[in-house]
Protein backbone atom coordinates (compact mmCIF):
# COMPACT_ATOMS: atom_id res chain seq x y z
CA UNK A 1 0.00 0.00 0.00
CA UNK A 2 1.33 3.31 -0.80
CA UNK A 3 0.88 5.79 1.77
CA UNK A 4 0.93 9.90 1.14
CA UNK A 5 1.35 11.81 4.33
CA UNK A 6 0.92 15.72 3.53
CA UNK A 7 2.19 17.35 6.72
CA UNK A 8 3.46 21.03 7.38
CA UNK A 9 5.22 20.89 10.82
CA UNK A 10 7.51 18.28 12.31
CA UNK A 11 4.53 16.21 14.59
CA UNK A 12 4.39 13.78 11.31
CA UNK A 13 8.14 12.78 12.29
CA UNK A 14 7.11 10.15 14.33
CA UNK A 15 4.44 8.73 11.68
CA UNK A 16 6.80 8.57 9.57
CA UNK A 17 9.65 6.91 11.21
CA UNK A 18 6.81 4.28 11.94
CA UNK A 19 5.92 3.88 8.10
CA UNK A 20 9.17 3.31 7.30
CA UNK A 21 10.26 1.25 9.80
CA UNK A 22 7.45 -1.54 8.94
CA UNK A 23 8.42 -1.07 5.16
CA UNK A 24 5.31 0.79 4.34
CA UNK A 25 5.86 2.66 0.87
CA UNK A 26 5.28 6.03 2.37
CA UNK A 27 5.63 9.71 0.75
CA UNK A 28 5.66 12.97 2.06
CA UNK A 29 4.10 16.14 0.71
CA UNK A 30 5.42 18.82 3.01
CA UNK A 31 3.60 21.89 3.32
CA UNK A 32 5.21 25.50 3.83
CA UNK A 33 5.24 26.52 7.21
CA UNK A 34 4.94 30.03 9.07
CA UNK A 35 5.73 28.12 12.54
CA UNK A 36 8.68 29.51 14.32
CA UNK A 37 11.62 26.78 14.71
CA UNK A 38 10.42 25.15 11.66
CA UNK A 39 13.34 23.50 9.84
CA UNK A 40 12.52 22.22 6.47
CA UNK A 41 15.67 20.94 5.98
CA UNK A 42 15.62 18.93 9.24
CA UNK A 43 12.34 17.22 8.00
CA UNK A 44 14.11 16.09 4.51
CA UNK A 45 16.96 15.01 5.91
CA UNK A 46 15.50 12.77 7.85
CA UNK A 47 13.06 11.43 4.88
CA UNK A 48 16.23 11.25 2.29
CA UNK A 49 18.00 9.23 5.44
CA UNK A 50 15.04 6.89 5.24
CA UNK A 51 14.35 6.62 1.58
CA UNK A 52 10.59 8.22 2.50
CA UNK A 53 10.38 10.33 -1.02
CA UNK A 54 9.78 13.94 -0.06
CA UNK A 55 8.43 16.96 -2.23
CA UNK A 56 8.97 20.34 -0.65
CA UNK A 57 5.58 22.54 -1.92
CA UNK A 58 6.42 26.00 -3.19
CA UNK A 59 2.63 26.65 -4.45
CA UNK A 60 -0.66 24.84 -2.94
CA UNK A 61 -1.49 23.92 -6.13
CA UNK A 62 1.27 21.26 -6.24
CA UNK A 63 -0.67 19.31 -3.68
CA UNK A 64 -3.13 18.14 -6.52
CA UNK A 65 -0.36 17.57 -9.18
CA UNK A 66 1.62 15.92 -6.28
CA UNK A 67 -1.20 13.40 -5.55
CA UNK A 68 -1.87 12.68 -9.59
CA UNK A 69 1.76 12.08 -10.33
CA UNK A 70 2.49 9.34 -7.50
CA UNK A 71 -0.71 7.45 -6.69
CA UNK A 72 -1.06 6.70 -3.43
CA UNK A 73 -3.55 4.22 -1.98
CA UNK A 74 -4.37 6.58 1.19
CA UNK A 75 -3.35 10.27 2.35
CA UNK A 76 -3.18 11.23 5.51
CA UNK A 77 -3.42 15.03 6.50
CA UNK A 78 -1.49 16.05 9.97
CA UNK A 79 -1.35 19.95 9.70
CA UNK A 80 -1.45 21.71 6.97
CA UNK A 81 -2.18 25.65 6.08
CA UNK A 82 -4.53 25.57 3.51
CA UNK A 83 -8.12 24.86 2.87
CA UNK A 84 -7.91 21.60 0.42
CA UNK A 85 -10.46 21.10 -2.45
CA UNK A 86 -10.57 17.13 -1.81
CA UNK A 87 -12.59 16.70 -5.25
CA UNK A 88 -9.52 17.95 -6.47
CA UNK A 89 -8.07 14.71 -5.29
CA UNK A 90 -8.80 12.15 -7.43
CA UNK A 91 -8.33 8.62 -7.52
CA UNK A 92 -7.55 8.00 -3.71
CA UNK A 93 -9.00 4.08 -3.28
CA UNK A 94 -8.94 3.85 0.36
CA UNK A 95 -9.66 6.95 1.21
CA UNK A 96 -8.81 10.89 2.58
CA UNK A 97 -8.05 11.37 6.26
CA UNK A 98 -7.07 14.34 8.62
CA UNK A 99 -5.58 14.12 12.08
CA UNK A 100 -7.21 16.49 14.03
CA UNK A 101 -5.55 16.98 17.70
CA UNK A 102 -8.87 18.19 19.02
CA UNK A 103 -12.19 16.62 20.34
CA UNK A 104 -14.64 16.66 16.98
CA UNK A 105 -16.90 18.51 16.48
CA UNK A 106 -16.37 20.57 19.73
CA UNK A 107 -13.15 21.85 18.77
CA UNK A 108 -13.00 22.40 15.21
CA UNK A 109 -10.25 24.51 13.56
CA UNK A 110 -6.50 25.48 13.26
CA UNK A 111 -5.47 25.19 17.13
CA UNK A 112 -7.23 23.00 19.05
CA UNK A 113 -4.41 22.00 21.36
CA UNK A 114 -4.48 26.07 22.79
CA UNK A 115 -8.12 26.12 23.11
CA UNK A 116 -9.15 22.81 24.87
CA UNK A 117 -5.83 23.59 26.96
CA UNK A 118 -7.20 27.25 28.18
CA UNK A 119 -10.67 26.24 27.95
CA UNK A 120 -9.39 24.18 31.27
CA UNK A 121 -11.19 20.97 29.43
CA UNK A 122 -11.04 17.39 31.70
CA UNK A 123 -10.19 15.16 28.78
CA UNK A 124 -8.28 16.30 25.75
CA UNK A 125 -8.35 14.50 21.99
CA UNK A 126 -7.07 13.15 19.11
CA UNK A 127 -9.37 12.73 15.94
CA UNK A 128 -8.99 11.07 12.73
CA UNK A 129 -11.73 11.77 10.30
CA UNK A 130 -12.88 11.38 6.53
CA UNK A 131 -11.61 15.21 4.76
CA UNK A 132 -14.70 16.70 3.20
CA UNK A 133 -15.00 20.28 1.82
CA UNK A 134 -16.39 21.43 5.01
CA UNK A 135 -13.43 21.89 7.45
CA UNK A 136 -13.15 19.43 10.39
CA UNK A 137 -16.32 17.95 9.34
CA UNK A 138 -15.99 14.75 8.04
CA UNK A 139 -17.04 11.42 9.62
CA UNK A 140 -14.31 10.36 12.68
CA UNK A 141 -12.71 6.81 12.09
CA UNK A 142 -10.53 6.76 14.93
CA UNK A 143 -10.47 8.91 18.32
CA UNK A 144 -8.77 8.75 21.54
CA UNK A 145 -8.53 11.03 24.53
CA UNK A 146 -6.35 11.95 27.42
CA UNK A 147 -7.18 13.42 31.49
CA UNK A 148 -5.55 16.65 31.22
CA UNK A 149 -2.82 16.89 33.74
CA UNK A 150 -1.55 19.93 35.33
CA UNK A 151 1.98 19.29 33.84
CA UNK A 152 0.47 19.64 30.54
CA UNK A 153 1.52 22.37 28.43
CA UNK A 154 0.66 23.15 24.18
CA UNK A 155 4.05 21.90 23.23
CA UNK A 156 3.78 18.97 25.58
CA UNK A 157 0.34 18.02 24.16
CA UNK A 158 1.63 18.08 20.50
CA UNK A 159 4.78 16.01 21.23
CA UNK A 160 1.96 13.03 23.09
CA UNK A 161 -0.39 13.63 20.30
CA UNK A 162 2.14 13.19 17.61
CA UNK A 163 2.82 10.10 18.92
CA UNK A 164 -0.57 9.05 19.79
CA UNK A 165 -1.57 9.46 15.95
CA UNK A 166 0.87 6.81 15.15
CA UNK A 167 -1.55 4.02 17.23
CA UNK A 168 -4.59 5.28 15.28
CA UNK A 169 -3.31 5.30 11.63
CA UNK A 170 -1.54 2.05 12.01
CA UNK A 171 -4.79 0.64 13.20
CA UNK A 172 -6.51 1.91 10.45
CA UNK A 173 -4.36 0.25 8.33
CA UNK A 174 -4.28 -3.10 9.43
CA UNK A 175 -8.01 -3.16 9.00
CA UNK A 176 -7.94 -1.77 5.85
CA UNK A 177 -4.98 -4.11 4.79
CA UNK A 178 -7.33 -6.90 5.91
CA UNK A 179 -10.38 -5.64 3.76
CA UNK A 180 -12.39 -4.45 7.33
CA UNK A 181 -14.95 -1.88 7.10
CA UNK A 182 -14.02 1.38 9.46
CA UNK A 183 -16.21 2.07 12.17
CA UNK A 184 -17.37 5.85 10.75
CA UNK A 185 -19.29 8.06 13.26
CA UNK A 186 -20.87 11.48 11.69
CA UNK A 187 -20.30 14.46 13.49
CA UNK A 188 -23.18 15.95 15.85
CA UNK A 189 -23.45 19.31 14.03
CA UNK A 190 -25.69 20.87 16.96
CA UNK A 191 -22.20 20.58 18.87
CA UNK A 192 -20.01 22.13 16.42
CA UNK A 193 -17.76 24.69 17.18
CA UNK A 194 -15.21 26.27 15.52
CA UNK A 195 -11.81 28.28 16.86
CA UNK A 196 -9.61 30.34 15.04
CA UNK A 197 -6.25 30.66 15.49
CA UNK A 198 -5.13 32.52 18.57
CA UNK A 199 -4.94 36.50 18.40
CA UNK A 200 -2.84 38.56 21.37
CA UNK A 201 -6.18 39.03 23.14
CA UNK A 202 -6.91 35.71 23.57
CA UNK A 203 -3.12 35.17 24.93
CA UNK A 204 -2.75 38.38 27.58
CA UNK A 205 -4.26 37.62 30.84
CA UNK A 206 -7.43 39.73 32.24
CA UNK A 207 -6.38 40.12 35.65
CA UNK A 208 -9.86 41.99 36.51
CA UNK A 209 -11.91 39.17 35.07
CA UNK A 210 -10.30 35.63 35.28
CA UNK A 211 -9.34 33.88 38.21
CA UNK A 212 -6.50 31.91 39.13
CA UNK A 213 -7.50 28.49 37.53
CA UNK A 214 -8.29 30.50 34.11
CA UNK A 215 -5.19 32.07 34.61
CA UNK A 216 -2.87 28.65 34.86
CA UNK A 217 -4.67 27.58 32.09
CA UNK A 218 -3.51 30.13 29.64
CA UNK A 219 -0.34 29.68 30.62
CA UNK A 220 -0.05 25.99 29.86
CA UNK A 221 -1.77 26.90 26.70
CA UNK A 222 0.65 29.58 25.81
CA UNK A 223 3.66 27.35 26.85
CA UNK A 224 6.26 27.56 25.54
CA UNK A 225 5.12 28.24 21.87
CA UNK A 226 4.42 32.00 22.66
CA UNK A 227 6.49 31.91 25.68
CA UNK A 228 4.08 31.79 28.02
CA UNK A 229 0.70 33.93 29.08
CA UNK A 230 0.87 37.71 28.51
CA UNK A 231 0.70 40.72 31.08
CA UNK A 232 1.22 44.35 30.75
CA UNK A 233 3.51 47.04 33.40
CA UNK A 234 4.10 50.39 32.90
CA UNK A 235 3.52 50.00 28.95
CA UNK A 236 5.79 46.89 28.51
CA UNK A 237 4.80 43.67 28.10
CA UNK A 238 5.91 40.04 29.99
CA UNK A 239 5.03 36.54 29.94
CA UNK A 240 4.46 34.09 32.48
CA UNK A 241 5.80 30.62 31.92
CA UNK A 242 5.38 28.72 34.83
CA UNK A 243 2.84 29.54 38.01
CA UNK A 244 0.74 27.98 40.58
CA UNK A 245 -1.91 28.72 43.20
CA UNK A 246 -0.38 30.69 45.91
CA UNK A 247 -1.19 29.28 49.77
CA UNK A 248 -2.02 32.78 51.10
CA UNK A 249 -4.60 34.70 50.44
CA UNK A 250 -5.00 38.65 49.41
CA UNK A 251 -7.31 41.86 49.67
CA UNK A 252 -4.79 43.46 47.25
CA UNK A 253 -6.23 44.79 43.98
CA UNK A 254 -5.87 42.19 41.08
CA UNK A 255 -2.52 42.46 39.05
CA UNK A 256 -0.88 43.95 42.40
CA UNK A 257 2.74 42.27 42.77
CA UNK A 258 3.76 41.43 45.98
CA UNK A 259 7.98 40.01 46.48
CA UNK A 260 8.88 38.60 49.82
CA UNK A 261 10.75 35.75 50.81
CA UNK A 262 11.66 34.55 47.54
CA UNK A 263 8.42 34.44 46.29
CA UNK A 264 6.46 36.57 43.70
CA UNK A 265 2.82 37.02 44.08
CA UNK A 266 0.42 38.59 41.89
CA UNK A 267 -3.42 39.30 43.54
CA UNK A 268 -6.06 37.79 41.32
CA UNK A 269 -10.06 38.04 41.99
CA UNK A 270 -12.21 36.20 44.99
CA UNK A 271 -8.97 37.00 47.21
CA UNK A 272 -6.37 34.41 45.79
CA UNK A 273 -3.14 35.06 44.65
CA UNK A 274 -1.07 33.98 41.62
CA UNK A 275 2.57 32.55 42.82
CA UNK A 276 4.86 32.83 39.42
CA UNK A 277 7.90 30.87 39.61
CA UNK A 278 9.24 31.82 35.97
CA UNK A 279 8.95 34.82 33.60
CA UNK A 280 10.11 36.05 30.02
CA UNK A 281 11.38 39.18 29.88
CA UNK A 282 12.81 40.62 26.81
CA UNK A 283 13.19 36.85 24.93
CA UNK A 284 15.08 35.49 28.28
CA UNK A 285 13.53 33.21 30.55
CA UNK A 286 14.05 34.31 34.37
CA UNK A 287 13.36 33.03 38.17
CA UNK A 288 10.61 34.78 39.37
CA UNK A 289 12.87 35.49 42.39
CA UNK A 290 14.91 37.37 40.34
CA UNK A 291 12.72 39.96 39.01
CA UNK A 292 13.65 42.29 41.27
CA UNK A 293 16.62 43.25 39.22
CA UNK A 294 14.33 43.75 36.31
CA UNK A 295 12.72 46.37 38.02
CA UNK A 296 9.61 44.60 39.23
CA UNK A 297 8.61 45.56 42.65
CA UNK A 298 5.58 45.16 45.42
CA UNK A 299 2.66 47.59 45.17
CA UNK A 300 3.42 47.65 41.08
CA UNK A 301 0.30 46.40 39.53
CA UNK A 302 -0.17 44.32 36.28
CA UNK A 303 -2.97 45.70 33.87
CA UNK A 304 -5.55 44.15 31.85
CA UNK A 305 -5.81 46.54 28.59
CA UNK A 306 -3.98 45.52 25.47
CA UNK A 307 -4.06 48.73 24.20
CA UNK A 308 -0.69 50.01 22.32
CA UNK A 309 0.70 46.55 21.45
CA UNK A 310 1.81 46.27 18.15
CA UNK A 311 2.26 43.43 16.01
CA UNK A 312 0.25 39.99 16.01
CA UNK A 313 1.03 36.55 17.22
C-alpha cells in the first residue's frame, strides 16, 4: 500500500519513522510553514536518510499535481495551512483522512491543542476523520482522549499527540490491509464549534476578570510556543511561563505584585493570589525570584488593557 502523508510541521516525524520502519511505501508532501523553529531541511533530511520520497511545496497547487503524479492508496493530512479542495483529489482508493488533535466537532479549527488547553477541558483528543469540503467535518474513524494533567503544556500536548496518531493510523491500516470496514461516526453538528487561530487578546491575561484556575490555564496553553501567558507594566509587556496557586490569600487589587521571601505574588479576583515561579522578559527566561533586578517591585500592579501593542502573534 502506498501511503501519502501531507504534513506542514515536524509532529508527522514520528508517523513517519513508523511507516518506514514496517516497510510501508510512504511519501511525504510537506507543506510550507509560518511556525517559528520550523526547519525544512531537518524534515528532509531525515526522509532522504530513510528513503521516504519527499516533495517540498512552493505553491498549494502542487498538492493536486503531487497526488496525480504518485498514486497513493491513502493520504493522511497532519497539519497543513490551507483549505484543500478534496474533489480535487482524485483517484484515492482507500480513502482521505485528517488528524485532528482536538475533540470533533467541539473543537473544530486550526489550534485545538491552545483552546481545549485554556478552555481548562477534563479530557483532551485526538481525531482522525474522513476530509470533506467542510473543514473538520468529516465522519471520525478513529479517536482517543487523554485526562488533562496539570503538567500539561501546548508543546507537551503536540509532542503526546504526535505520537498518539501513530496508534490510530496504524490501526486503520491493518483493517484496511485486511479488507475491514471502518467504524465511521458522523459528526453531531448541533455541537459544532469552531476556533480560530489565537490573536494577542486571547493570549494576555485579564487580571480583573479571570481567576487563578483560568489564569494557569492560559499559561499551559501559551507554553512555551508564545512563551508563556501575557501581562502588561508600565507599557511593557511580559510573559508568564510557569505559576501555581499561591497558599495565602489577598485583599490586594488584582494584578498587584507582591515580592517577599523569595516568592512573587500577583493578587487575582475572589482573594487568591497567583505565585509565578518563571517569567520572560525581553526573549530570556528568568526566576521569578529574580525579578527584582528587572525592576519589578511590590505595590506595582499588572494591567488588563492591550491597548498600544503592536504586532500579532
Amino acid at each position: 500500500m502506498k501511503i501519502g502523508i501531507v504534513s506542514n510541521s515536524k509532529i508527522c516525524l514520528p508517523l513517519l519513522h513508523y511507516l518506514s520502519n514496517n516497510k510501508a511505501g510512504v511519501m511525504l508532501y510537506l507543506g510550507k510553514s509560518g511556525q517559528p523553529g520550523f526547519h525544512i531541511n531537518d524534515i528532509i533530511a531525515f526522509c532522504r536518510a530513510r528513503k521516504i520520497a519527499v516533495h517540498a511545496e512552493e505553491d498549494k497547487n502542487e498538492l493536486y499535481q503531487w497526488q496525480q503524479l504518485h498514486s497513493p492508496d491513502i493520504v493522511f493530512f497532519s497539519g497543513y495551512s490551507y483549505k484543500v479542495n478534496v474533489v480535487q483529489l482524485k483517484g484515492v482508493p482507500k480513502g482521505i483522512y485528517n488528524i485532528h488533535f482536538g475533540v470533533l466537532p467541539q473543537y473544530r479549527g486550526a489550534s485545538p491543542v491552545f483552546w481545549q488547553l485554556k478552555n481548562g477541558e477534563a479530557q483532551m483528543g485526538l481525531t482522525i476523520h474522513e476530509m470533506t469540503d467542510r473543514l473538520d467535518s468529516g465522519a471520525v474513524v478513529w479517536e482517543q482522549t487523554i485526562k488533562n494533567e496539570e503538567y500539561h503544556t501546548y508543546n507537551y500536548i503536540n509532542q503526546l499527540f504526535s505520537e498518539l496518531q501513530v496508534r490510530g493510523v496504524a490501526e486503520l491500516l491493518i483493517k484496511l490491509s485486511q479488507e475491514q470496514l471502518l467504524h465511521k461516526s458522523e459528526q453531531d453538528e448541533s455541537r459544532g464549534n469552531y476556533y480560530g487561530k489565537p490573536q494577542l487578546a486571547d493570549v494576555m491575561i485579564n487580571w480583573d476578570t479571570m481567576d487563578v484556575k483560568e489564569i494557569l490555564n492560559l499559561v499551559k496553553a501559551c507554553t512555551s510556543w508564545n512563551n508563556g501567558a501575557g501581562t502588561l507594566i508600565n507599557g511593557l509587556e511580559l510573559k508568564i511561563l510557569d505559576a501555581e496557586t499561591a497558599l495565602a490569600e489577598t485583599n490586594n487589587k488584582p494584578g498587584t505584585i507582591t515580592i517577599a521571601n523569595n516568592k512573587f505574588n500577583v493578587a487575582c479576583i475572589n482573594n487568591k493570589a497567583l505565585s509565578i515561579n518563571f517569567l520572560n522578559i525581553n526573549n530570556t527566561c528568568i526566576p521569578a525570584r529574580h525579578a527584582g533586578f528587572y525592576g519589578l517591585k511590590t505595590g506595582q500592579i499588572f494591567i488588563s488593557k492591550i491597548y498600544g501593542i503592536a504586532g500579532k502573534i
